[in-house]
PDB file of N, CA and C in Angstrom:
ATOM      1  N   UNK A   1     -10.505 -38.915  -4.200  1.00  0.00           N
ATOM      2  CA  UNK A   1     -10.485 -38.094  -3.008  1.00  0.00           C
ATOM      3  C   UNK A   1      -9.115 -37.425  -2.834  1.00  0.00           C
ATOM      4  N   UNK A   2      -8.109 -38.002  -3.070  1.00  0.00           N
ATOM      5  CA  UNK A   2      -6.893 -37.477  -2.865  1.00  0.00           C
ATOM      6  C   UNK A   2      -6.472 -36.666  -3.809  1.00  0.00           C
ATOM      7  N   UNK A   3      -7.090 -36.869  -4.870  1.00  0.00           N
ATOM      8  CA  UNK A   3      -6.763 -35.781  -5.971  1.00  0.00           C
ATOM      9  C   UNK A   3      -7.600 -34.312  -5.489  1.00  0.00           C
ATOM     10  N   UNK A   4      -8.622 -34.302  -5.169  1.00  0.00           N
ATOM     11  CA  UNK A   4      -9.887 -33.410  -4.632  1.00  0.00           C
ATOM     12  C   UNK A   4      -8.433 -32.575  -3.581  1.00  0.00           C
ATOM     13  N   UNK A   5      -8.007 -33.244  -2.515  1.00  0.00           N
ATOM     14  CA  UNK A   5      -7.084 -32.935  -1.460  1.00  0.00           C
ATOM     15  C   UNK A   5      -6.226 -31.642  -2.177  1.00  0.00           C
ATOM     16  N   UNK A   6      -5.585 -32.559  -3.158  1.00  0.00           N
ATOM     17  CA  UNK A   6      -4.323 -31.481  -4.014  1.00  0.00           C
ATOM     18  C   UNK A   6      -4.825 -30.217  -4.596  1.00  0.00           C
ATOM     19  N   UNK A   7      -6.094 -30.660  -5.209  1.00  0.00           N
ATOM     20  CA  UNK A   7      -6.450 -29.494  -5.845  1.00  0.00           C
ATOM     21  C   UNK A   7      -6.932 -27.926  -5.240  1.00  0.00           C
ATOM     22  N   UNK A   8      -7.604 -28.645  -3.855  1.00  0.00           N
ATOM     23  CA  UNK A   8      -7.515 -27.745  -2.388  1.00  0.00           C
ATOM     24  C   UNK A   8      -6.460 -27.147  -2.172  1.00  0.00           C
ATOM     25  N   UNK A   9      -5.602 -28.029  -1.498  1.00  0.00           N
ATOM     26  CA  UNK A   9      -4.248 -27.134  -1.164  1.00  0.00           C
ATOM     27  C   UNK A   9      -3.927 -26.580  -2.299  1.00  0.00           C
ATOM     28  N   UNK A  10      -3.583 -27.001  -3.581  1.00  0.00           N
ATOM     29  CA  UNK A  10      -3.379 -25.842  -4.676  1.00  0.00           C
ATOM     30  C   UNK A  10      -4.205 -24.260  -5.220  1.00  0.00           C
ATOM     31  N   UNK A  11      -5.349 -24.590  -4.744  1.00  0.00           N
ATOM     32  CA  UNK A  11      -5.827 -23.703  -4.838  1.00  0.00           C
ATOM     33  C   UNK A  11      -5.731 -22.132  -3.278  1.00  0.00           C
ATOM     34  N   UNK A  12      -5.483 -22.681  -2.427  1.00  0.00           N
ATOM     35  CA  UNK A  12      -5.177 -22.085  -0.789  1.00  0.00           C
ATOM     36  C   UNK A  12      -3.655 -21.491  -1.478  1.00  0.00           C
ATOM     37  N   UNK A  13      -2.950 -22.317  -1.791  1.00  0.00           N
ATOM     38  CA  UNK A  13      -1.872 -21.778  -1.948  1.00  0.00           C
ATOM     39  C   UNK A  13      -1.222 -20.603  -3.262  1.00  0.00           C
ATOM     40  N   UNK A  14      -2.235 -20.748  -3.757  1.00  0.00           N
ATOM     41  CA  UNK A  14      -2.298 -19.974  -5.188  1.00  0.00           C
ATOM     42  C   UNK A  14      -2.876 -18.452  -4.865  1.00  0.00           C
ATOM     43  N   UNK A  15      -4.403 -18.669  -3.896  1.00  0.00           N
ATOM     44  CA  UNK A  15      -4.331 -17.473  -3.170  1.00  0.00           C
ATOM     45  C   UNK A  15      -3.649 -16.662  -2.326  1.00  0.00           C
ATOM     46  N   UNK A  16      -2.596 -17.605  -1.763  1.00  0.00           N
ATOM     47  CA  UNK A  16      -1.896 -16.852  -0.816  1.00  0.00           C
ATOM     48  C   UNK A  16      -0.648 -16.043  -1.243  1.00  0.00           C
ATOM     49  N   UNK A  17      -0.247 -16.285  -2.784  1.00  0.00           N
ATOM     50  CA  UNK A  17       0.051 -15.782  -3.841  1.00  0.00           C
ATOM     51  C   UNK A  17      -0.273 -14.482  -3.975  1.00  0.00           C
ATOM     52  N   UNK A  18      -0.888 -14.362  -4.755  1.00  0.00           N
ATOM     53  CA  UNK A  18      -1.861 -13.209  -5.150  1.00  0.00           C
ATOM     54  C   UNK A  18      -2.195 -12.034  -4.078  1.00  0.00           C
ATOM     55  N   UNK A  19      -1.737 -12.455  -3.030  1.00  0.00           N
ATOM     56  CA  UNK A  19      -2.876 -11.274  -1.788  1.00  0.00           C
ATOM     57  C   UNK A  19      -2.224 -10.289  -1.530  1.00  0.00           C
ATOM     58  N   UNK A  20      -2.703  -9.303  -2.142  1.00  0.00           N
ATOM     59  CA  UNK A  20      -2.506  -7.918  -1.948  1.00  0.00           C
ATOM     60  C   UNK A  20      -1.588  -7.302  -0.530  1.00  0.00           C
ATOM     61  N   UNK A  21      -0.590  -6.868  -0.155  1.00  0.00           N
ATOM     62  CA  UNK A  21      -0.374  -6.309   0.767  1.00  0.00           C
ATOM     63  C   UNK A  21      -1.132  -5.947   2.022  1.00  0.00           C
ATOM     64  N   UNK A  22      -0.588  -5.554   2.924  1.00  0.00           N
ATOM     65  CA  UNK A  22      -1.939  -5.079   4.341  1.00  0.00           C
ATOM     66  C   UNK A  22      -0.630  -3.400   4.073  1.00  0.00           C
ATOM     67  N   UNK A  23      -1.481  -2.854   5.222  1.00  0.00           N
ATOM     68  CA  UNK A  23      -0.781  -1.749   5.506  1.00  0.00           C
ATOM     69  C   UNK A  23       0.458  -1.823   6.398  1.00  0.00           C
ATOM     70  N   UNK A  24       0.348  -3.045   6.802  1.00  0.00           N
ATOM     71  CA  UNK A  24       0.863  -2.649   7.787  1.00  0.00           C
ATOM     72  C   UNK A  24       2.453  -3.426   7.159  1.00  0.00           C
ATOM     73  N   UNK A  25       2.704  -4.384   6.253  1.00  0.00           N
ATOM     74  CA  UNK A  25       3.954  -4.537   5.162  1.00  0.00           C
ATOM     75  C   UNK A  25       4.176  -3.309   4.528  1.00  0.00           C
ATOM     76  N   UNK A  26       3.205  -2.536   4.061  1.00  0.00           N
ATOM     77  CA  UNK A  26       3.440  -1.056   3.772  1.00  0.00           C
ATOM     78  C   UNK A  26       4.478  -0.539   4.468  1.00  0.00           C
ATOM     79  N   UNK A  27       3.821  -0.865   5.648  1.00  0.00           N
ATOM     80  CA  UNK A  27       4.889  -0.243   6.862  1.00  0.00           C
ATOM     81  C   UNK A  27       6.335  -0.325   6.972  1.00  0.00           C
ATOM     82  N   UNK A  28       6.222  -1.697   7.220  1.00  0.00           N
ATOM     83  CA  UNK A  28       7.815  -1.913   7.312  1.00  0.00           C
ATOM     84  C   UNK A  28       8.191  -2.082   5.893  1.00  0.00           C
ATOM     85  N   UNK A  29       7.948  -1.775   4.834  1.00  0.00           N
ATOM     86  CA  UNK A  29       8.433  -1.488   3.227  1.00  0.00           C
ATOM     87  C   UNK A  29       9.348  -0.466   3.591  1.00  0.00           C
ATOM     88  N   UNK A  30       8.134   0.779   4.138  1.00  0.00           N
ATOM     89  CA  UNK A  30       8.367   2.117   4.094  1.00  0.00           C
ATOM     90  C   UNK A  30       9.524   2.990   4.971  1.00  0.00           C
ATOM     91  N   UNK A  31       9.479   2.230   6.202  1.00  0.00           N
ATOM     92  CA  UNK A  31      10.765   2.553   6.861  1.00  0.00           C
ATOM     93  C   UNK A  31      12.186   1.833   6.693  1.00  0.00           C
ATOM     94  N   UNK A  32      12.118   0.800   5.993  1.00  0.00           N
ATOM     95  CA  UNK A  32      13.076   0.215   5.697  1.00  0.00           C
ATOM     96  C   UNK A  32      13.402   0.877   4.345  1.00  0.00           C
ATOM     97  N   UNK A  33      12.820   1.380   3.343  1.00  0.00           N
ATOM     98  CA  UNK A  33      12.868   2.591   2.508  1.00  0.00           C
ATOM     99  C   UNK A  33      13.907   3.708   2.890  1.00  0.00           C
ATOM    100  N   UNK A  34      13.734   4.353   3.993  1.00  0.00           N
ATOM    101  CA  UNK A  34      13.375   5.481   4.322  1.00  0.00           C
ATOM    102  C   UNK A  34      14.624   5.564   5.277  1.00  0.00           C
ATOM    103  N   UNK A  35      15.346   3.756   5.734  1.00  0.00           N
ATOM    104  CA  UNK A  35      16.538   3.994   6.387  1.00  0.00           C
ATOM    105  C   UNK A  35      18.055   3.556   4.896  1.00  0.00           C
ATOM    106  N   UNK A  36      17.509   3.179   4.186  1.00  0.00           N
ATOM    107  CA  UNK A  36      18.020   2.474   3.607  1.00  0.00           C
ATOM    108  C   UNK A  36      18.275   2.303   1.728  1.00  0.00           C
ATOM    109  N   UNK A  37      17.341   3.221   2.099  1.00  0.00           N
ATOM    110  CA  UNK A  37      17.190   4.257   0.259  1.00  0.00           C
ATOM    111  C   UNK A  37      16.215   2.877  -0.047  1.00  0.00           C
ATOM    112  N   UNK A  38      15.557   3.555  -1.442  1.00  0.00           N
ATOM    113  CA  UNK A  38      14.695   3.329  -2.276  1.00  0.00           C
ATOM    114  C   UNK A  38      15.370   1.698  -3.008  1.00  0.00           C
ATOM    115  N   UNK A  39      15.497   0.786  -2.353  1.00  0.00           N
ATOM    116  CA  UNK A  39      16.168  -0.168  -3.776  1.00  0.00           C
ATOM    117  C   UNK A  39      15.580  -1.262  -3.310  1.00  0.00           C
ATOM    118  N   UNK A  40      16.053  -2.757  -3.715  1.00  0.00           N
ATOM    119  CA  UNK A  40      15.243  -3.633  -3.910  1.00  0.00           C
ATOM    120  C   UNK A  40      13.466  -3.612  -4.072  1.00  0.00           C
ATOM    121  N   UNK A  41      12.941  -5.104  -3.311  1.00  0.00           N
ATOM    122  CA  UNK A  41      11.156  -5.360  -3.611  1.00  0.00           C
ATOM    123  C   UNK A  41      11.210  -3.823  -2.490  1.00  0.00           C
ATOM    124  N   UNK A  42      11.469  -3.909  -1.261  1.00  0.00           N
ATOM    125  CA  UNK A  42      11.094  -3.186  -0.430  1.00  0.00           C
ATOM    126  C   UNK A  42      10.997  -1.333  -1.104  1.00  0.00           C
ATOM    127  N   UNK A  43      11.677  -1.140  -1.860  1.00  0.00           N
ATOM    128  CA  UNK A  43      11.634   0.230  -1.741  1.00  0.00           C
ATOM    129  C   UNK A  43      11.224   0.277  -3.136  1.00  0.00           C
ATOM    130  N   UNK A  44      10.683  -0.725  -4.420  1.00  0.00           N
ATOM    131  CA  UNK A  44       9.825  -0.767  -4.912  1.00  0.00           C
ATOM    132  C   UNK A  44       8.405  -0.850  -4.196  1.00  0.00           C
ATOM    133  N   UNK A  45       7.785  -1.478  -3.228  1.00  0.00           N
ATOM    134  CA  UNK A  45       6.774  -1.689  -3.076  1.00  0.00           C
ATOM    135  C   UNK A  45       6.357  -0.209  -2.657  1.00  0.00           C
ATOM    136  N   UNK A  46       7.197   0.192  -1.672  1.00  0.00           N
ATOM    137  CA  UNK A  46       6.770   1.598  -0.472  1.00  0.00           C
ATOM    138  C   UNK A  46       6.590   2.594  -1.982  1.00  0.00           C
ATOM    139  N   UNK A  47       8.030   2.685  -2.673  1.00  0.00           N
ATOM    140  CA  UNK A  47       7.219   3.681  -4.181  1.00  0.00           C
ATOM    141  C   UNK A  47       5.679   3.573  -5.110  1.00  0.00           C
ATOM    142  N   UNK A  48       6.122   2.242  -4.704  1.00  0.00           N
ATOM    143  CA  UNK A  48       4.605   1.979  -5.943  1.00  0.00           C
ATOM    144  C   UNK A  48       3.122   2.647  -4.874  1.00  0.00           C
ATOM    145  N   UNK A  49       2.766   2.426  -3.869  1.00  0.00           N
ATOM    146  CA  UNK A  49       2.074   2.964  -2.845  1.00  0.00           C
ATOM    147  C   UNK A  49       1.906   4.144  -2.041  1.00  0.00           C
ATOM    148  N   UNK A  50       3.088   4.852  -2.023  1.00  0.00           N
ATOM    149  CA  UNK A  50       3.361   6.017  -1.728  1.00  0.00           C
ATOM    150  C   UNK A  50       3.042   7.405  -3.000  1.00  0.00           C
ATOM    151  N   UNK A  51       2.705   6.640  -4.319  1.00  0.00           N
ATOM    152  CA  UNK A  51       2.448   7.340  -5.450  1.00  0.00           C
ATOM    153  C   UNK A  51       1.454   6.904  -6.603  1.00  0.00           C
ATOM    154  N   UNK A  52       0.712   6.910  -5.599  1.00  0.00           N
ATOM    155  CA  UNK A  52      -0.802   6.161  -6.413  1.00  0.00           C
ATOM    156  C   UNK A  52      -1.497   7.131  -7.402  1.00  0.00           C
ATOM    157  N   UNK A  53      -1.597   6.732  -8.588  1.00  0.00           N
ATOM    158  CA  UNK A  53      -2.123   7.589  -9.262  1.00  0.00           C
ATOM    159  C   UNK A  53      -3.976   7.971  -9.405  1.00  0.00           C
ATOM    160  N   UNK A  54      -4.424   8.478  -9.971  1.00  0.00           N
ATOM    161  CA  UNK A  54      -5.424   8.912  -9.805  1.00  0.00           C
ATOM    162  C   UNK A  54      -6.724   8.145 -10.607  1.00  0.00           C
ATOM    163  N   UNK A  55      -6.098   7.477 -11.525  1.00  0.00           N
ATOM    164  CA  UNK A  55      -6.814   7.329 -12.603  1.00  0.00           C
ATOM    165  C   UNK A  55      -7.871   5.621 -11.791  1.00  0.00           C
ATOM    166  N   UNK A  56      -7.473   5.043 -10.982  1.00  0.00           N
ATOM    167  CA  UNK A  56      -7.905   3.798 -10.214  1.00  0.00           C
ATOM    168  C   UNK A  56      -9.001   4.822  -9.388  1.00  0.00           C
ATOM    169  N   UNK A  57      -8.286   5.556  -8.610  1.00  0.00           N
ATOM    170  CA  UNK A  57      -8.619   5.794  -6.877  1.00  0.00           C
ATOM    171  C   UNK A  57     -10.005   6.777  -7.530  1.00  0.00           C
ATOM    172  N   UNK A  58     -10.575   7.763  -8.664  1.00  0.00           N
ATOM    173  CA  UNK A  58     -11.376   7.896  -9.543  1.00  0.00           C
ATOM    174  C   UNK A  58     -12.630   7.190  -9.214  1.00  0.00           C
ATOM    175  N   UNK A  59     -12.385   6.162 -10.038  1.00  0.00           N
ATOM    176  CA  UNK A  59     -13.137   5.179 -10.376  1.00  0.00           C
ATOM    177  C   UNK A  59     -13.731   4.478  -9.080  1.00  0.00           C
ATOM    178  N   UNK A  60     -12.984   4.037  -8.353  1.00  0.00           N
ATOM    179  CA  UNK A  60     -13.136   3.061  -6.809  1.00  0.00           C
ATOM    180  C   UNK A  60     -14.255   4.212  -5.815  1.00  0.00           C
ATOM    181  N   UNK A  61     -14.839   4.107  -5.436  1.00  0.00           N
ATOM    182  CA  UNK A  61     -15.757   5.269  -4.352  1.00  0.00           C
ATOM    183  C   UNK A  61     -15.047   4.583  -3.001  1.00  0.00           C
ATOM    184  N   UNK A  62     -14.706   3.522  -2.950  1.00  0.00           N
ATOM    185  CA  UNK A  62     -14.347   3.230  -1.650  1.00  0.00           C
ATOM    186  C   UNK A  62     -12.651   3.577  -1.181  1.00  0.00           C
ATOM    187  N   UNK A  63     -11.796   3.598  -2.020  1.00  0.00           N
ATOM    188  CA  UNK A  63     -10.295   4.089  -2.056  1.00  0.00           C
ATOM    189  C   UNK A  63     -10.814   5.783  -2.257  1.00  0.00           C
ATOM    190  N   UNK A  64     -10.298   6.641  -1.164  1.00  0.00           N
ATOM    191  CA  UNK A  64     -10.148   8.442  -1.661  1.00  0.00           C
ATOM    192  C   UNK A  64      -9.035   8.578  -2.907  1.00  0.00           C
ATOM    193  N   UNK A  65      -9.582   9.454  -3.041  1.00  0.00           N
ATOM    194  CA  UNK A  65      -9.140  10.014  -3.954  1.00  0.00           C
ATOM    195  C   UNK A  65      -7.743  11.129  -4.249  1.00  0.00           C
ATOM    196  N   UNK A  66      -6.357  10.901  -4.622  1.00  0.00           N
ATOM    197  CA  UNK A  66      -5.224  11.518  -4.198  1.00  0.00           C
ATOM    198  C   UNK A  66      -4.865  12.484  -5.257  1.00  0.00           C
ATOM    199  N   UNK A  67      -4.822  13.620  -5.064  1.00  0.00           N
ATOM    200  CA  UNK A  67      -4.405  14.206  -6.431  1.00  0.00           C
ATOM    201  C   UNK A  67      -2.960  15.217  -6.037  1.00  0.00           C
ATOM    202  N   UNK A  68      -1.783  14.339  -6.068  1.00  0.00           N
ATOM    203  CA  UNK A  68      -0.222  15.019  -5.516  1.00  0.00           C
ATOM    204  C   UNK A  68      -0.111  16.247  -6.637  1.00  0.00           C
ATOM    205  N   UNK A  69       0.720  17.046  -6.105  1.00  0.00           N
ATOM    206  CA  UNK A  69       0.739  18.322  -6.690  1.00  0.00           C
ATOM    207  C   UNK A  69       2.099  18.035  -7.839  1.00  0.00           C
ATOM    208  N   UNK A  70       3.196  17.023  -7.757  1.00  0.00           N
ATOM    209  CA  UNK A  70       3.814  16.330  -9.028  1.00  0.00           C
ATOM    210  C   UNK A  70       5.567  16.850  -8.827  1.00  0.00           C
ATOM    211  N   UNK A  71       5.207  17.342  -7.454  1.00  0.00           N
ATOM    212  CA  UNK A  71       6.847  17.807  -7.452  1.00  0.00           C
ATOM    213  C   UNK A  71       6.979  17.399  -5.609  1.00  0.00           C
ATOM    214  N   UNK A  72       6.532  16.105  -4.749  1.00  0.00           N
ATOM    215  CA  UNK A  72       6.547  15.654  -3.968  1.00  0.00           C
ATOM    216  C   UNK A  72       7.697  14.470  -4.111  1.00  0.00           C
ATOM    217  N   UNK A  73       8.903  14.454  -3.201  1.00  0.00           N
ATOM    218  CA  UNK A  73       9.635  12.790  -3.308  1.00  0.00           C
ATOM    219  C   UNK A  73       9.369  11.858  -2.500  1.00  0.00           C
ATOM    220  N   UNK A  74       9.679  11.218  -3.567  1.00  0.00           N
ATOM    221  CA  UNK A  74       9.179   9.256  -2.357  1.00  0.00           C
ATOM    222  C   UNK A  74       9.368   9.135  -1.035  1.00  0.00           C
ATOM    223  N   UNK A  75      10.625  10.506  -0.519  1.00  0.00           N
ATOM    224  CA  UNK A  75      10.760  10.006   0.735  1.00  0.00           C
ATOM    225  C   UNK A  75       9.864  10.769   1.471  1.00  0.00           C
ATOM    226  N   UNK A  76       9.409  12.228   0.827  1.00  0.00           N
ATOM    227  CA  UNK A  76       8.049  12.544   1.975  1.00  0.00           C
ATOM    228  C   UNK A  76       7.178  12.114   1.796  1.00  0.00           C
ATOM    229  N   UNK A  77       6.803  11.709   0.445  1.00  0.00           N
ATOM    230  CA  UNK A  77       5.336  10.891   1.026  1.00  0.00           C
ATOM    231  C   UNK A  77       5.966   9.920   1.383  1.00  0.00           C
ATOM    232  N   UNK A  78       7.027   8.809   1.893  1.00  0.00           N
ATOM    233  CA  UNK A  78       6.908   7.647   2.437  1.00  0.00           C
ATOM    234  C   UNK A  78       7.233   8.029   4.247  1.00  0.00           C
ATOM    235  N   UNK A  79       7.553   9.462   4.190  1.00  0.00           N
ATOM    236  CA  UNK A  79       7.088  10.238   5.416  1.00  0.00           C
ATOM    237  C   UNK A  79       6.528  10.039   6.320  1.00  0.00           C
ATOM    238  N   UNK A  80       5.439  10.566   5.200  1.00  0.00           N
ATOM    239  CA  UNK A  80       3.605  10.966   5.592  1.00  0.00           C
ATOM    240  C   UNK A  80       3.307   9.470   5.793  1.00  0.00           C
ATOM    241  N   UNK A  81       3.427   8.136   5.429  1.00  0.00           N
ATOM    242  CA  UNK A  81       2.766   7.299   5.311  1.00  0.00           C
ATOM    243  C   UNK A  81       3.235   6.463   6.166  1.00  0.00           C
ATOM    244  N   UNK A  82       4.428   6.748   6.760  1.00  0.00           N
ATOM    245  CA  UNK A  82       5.129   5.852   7.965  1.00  0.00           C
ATOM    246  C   UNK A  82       4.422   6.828   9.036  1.00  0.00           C
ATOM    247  N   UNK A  83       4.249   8.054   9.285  1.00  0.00           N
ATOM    248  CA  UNK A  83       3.631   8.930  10.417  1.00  0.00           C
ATOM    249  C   UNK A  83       2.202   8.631  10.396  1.00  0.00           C
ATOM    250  N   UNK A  84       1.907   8.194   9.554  1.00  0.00           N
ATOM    251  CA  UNK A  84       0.167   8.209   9.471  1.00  0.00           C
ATOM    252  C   UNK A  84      -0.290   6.735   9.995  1.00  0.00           C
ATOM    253  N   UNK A  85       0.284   5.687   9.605  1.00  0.00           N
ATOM    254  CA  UNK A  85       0.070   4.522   9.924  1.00  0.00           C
ATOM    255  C   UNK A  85       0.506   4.268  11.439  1.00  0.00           C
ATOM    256  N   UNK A  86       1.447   5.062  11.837  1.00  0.00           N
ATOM    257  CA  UNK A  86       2.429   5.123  13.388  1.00  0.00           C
ATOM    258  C   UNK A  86       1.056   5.609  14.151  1.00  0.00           C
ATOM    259  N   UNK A  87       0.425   6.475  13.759  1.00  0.00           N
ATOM    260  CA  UNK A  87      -0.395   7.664  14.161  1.00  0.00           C
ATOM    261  C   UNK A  87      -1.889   7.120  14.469  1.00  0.00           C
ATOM    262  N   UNK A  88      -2.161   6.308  13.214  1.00  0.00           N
ATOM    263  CA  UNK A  88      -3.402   5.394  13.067  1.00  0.00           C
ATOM    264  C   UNK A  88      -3.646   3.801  13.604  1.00  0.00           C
ATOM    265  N   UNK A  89      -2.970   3.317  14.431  1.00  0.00           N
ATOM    266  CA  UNK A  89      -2.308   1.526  14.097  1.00  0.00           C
ATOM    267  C   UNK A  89      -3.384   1.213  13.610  1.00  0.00           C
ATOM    268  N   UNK A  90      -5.205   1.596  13.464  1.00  0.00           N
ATOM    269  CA  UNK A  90      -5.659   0.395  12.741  1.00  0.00           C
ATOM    270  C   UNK A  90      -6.003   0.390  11.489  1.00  0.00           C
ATOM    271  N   UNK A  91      -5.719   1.460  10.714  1.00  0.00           N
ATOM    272  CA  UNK A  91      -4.841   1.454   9.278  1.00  0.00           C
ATOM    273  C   UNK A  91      -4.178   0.475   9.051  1.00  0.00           C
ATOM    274  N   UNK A  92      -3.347  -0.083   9.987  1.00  0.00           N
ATOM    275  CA  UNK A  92      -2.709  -1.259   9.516  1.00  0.00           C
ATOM    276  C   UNK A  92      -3.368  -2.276   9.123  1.00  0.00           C
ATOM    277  N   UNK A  93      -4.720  -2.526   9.259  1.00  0.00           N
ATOM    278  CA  UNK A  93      -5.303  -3.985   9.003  1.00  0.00           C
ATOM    279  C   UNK A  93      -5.730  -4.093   7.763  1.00  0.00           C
ATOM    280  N   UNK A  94      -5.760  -2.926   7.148  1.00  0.00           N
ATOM    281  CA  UNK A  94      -6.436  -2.694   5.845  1.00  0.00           C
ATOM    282  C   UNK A  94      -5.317  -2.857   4.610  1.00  0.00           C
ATOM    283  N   UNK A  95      -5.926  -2.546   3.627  1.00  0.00           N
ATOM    284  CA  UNK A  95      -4.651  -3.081   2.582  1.00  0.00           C
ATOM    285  C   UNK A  95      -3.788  -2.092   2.151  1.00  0.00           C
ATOM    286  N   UNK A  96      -3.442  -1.949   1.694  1.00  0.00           N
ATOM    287  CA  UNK A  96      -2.006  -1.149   2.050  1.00  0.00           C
ATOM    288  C   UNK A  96      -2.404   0.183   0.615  1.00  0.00           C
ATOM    289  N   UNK A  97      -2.990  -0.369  -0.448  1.00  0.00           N
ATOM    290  CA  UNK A  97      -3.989   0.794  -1.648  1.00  0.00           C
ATOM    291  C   UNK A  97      -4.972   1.431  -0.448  1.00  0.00           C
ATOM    292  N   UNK A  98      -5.593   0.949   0.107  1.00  0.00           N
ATOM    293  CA  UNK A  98      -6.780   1.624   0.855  1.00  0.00           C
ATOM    294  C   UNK A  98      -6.260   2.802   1.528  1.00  0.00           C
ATOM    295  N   UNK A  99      -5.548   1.634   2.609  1.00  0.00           N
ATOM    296  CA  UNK A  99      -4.585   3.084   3.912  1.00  0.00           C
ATOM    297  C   UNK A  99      -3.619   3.961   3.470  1.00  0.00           C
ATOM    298  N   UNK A 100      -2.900   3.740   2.319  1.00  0.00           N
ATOM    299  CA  UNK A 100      -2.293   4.797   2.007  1.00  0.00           C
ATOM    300  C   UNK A 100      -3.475   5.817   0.831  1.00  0.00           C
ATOM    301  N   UNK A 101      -4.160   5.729   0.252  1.00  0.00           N
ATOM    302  CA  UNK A 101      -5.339   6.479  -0.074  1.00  0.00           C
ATOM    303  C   UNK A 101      -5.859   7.159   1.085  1.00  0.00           C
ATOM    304  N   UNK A 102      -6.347   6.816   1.993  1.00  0.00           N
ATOM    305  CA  UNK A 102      -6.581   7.346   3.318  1.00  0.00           C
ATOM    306  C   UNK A 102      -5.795   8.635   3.712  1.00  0.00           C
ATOM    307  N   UNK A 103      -4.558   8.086   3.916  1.00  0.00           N
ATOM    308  CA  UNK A 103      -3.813   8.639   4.407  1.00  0.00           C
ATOM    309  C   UNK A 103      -3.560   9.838   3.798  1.00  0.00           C
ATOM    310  N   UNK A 104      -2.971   9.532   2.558  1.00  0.00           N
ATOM    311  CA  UNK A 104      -2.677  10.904   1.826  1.00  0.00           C
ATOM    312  C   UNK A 104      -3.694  11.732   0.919  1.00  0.00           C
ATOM    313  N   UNK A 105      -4.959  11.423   1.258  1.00  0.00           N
ATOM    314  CA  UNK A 105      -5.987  12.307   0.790  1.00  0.00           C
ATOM    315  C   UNK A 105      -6.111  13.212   1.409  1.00  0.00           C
ATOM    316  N   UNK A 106      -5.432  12.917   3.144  1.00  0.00           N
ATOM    317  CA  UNK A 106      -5.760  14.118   3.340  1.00  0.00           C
ATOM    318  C   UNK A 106      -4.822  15.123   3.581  1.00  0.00           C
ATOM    319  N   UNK A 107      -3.506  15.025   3.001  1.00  0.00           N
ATOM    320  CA  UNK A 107      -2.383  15.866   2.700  1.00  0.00           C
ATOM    321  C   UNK A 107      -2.882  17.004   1.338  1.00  0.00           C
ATOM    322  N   UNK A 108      -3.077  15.859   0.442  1.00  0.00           N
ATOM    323  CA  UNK A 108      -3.345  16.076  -1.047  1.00  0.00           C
ATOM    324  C   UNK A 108      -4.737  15.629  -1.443  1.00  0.00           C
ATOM    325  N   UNK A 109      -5.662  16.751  -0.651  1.00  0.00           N
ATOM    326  CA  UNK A 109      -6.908  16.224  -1.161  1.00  0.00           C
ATOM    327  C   UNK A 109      -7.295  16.716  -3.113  1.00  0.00           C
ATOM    328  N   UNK A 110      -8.627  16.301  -3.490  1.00  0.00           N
ATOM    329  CA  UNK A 110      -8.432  16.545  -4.902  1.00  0.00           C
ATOM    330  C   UNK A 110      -9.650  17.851  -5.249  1.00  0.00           C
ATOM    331  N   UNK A 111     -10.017  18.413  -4.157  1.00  0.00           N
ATOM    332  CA  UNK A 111     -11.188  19.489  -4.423  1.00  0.00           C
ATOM    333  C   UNK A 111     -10.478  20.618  -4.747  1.00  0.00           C
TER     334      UNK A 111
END
């Protein structure tokens, strides 16, 4: 039984690992980005999200679809994505691939 116990909590904790961002860590990634330049996890994460490529969001029907025109910088789309989430709060509950797909599809839609 007590082994059963460990393997529980190891497993809870292994997921809590793994879990994808919300939007709303997006968030404060992105303005802390945005006061503070692009460096450490934080202004890796807001880049990696703020410049989603196409080749996923494609494939997914449920993520829109972003197609940037290739001469946009991290700090306007991390802009657009601090105004949009400010703009939206319940964007924030969602994961942070979703709402920023959201968001900037409809800056840079792909039709």
């Amino acid at each position: 039984m007590k082994k059963l116990i460990w393997v529980g909590l190891l497993f809870i904790r292994c997921a809590d690992i793994y879990a994808a961002p919300s939007a709303n860590d997006l968030l404060a990634a992105c303005e802390d980005s945005l006061a503070n330049g692009f460096h450490g996890a934080t202004g890796l994460m807001c880049s990696w999200y703020v410049t989603p490529c196409d080749c996923h969001h494609g494939k997914d029907l449920v993520i829109p679809r972003v197609c940037l025109m290739g001469n946009e910088s991290e700090a306007s789309l991390a802009k657009i994505i601090v105004s949009g989430l400010k703009e939206q709060p319940a964007l924030q509950l969602k994961p942070a691939e979703m709402a920023a797909g959201i968001i900037l599809s409809a800056e840079y839609p792909c039709d």
